[in-house]
C-alpha atoms as a PDB file:
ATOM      1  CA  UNK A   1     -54.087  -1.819  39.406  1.00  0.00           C
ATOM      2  CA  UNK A   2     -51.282  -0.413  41.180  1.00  0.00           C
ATOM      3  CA  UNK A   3     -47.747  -0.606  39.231  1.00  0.00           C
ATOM      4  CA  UNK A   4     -45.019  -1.455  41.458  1.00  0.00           C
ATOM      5  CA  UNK A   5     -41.561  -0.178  40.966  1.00  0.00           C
ATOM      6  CA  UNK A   6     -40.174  -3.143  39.121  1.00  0.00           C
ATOM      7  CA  UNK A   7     -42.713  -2.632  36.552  1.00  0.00           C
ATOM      8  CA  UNK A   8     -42.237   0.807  36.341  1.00  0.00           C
ATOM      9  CA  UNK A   9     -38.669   0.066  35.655  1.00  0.00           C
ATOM     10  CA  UNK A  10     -39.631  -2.204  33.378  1.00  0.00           C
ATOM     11  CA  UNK A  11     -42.184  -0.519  31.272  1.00  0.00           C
ATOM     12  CA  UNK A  12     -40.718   0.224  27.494  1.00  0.00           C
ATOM     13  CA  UNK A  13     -41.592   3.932  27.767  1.00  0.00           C
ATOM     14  CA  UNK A  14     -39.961   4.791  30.686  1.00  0.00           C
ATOM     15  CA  UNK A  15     -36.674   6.829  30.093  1.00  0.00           C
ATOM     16  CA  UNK A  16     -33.553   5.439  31.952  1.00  0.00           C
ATOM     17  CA  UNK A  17     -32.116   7.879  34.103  1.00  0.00           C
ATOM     18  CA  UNK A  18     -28.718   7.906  36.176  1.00  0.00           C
ATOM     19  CA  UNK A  19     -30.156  10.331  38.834  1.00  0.00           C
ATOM     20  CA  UNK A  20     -29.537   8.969  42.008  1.00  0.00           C
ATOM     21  CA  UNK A  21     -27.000   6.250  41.221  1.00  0.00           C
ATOM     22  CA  UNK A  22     -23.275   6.012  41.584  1.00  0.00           C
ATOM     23  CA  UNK A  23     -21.205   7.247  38.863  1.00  0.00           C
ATOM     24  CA  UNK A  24     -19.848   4.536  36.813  1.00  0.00           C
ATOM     25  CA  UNK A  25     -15.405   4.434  37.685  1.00  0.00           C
ATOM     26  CA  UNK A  26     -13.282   4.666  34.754  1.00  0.00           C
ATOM     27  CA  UNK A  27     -12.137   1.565  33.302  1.00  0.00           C
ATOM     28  CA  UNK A  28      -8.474   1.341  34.327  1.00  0.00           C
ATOM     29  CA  UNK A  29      -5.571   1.362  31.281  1.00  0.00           C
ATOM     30  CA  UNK A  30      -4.023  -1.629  31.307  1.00  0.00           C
ATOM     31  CA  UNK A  31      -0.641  -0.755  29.678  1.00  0.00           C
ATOM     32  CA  UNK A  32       1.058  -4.080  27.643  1.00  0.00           C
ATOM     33  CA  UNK A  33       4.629  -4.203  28.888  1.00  0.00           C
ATOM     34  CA  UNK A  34       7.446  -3.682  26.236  1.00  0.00           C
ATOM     35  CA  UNK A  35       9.254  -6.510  25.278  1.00  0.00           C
ATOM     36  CA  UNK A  36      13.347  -6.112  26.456  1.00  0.00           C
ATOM     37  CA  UNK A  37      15.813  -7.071  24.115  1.00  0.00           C
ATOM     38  CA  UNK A  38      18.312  -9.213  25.890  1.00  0.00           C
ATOM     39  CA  UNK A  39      22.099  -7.866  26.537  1.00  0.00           C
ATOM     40  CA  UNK A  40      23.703 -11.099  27.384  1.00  0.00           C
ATOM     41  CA  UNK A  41      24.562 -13.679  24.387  1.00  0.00           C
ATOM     42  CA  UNK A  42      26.085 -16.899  24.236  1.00  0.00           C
ATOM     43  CA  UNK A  43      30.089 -16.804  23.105  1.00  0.00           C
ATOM     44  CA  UNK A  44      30.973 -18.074  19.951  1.00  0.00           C
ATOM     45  CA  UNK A  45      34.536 -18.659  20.766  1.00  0.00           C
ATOM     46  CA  UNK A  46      34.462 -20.540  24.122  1.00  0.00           C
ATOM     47  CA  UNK A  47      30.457 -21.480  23.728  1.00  0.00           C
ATOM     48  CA  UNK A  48      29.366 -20.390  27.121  1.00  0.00           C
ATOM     49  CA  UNK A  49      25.787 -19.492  27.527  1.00  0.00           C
ATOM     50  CA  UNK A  50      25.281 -16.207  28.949  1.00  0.00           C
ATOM     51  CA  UNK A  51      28.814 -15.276  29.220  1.00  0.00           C
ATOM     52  CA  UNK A  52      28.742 -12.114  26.284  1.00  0.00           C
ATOM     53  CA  UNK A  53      27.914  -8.716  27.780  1.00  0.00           C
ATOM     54  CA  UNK A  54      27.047  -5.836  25.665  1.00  0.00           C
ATOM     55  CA  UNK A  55      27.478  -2.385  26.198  1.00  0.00           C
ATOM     56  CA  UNK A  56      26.427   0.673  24.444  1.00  0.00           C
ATOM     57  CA  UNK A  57      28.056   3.965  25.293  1.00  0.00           C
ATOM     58  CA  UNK A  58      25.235   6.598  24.214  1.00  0.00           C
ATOM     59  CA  UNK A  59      27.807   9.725  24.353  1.00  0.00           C
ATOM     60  CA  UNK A  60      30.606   8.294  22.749  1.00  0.00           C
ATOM     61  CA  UNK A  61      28.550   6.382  20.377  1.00  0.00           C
ATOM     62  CA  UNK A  62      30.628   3.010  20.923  1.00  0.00           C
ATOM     63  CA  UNK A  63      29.111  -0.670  21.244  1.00  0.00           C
ATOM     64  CA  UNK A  64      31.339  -2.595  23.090  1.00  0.00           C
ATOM     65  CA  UNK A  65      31.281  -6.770  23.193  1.00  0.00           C
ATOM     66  CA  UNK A  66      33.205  -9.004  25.250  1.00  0.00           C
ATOM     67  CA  UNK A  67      33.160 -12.411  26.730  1.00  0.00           C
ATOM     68  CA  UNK A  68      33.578 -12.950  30.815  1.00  0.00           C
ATOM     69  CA  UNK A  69      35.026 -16.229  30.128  1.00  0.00           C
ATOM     70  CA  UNK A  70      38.011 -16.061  27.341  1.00  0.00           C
ATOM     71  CA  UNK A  71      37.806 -12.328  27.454  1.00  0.00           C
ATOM     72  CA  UNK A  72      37.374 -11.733  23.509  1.00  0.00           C
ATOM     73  CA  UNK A  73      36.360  -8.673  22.380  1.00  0.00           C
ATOM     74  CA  UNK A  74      34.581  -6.626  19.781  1.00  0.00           C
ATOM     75  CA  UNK A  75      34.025  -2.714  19.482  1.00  0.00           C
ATOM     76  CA  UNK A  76      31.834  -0.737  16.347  1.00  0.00           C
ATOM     77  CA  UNK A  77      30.446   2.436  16.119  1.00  0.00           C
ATOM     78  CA  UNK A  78      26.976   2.925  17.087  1.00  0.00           C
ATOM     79  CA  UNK A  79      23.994   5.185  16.283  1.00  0.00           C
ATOM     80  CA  UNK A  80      20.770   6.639  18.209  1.00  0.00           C
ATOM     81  CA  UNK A  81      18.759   3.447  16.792  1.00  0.00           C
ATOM     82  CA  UNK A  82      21.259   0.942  17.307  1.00  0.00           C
ATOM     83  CA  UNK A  83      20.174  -2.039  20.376  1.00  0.00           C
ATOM     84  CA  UNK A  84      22.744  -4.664  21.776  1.00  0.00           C
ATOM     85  CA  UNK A  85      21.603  -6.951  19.912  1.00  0.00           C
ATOM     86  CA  UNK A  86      22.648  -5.277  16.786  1.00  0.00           C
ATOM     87  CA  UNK A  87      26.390  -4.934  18.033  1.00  0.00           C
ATOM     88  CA  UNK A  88      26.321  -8.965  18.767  1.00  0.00           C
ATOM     89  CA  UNK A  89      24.985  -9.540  15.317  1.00  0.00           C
ATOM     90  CA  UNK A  90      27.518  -7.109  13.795  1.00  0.00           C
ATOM     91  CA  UNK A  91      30.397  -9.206  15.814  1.00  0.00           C
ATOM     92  CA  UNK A  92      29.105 -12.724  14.840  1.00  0.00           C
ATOM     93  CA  UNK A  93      28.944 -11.208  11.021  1.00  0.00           C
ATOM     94  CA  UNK A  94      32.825 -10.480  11.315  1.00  0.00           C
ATOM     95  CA  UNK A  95      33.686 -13.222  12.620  1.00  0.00           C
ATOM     96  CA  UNK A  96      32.130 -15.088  10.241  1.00  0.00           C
ATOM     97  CA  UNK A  97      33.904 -12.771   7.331  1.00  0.00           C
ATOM     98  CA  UNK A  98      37.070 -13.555   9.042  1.00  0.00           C
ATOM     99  CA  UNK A  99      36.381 -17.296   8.850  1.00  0.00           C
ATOM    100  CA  UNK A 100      35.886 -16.925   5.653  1.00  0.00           C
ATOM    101  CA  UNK A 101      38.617 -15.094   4.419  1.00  0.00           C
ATOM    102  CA  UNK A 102      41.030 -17.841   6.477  1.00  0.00           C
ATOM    103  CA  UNK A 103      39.084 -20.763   4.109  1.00  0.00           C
ATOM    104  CA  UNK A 104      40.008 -18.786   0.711  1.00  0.00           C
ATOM    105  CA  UNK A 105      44.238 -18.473   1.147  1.00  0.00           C
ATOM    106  CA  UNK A 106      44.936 -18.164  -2.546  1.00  0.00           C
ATOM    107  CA  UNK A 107      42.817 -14.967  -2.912  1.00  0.00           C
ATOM    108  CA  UNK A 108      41.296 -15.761  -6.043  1.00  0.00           C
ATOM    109  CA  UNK A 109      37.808 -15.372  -4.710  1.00  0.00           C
ATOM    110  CA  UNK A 110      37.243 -18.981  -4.750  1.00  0.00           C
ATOM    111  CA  UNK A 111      37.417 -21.705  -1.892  1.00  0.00           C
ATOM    112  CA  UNK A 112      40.226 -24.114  -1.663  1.00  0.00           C
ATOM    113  CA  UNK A 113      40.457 -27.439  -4.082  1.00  0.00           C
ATOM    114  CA  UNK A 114      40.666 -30.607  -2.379  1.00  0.00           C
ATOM    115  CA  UNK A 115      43.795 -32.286  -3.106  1.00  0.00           C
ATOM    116  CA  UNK A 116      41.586 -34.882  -5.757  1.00  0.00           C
ATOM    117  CA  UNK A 117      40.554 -32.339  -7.434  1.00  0.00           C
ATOM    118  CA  UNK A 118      43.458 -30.800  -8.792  1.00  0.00           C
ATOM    119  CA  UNK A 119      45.290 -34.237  -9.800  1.00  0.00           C
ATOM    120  CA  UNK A 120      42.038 -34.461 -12.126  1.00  0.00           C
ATOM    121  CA  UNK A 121      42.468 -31.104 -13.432  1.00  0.00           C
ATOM    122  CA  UNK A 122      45.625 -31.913 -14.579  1.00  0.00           C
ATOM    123  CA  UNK A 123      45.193 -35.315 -16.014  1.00  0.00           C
END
């Protein structure tokens, strides 16, 4: 009985061997594309979307906020590490410091009474 070659092939002892085929190409690197962290907010003051640029100044190491529409601005110092996102974060925090400092007037550390609660502190 004469083997043909798909049997040969096939047989269990026969060694596979790349000699005469193509080489195999390299599986290309697919490289996963880093995520951008945005640079354009929403203002808190005037409430327009996409109207608060940030800028970071690498050499002078100076993050600077402001708004296109009301023109409100907000400057901090930055670092190597520090995004745009961080300086819009840092302005919203101060503003919200600010806010609250307005709310406490008396400076003891505590918010404002209402005006019915101190007429039944008294009584």
């Amino acid at each position: 009985p004469r083997r043909t070659r798909r049997a040969a092939r096939a047989a269990p002892h026969a060694p596979r061997r790349a000699m005469g085929r193509r080489k195999k190409s390299s599986k290309k690197v697919i490289k996963k594309e880093k995520l951008k962290v945005a640079t354009v907010f929403k203002c808190p003051f005037c409430a327009h979307d996409q109207s608060v640029e940030c800028e970071i100044d690498r050499e002078k190491n100076i993050g600077v906020v402001e708004c296109r529409v009301c023109h409100v601005s907000y400057q901090m110092v930055t670092n190597a590490l520090t995004e745009p996102i961080d300086v819009y974060h840092e302005w919203i925090d101060e503003c919200e410091a600010v806010g609250d400092a307005e709310a406490d007037d008396d400076g003891d550390g505590y918010p404002p009474l209402d005006h019915d609660d101190a007429i039944e502190g008294e009584a």
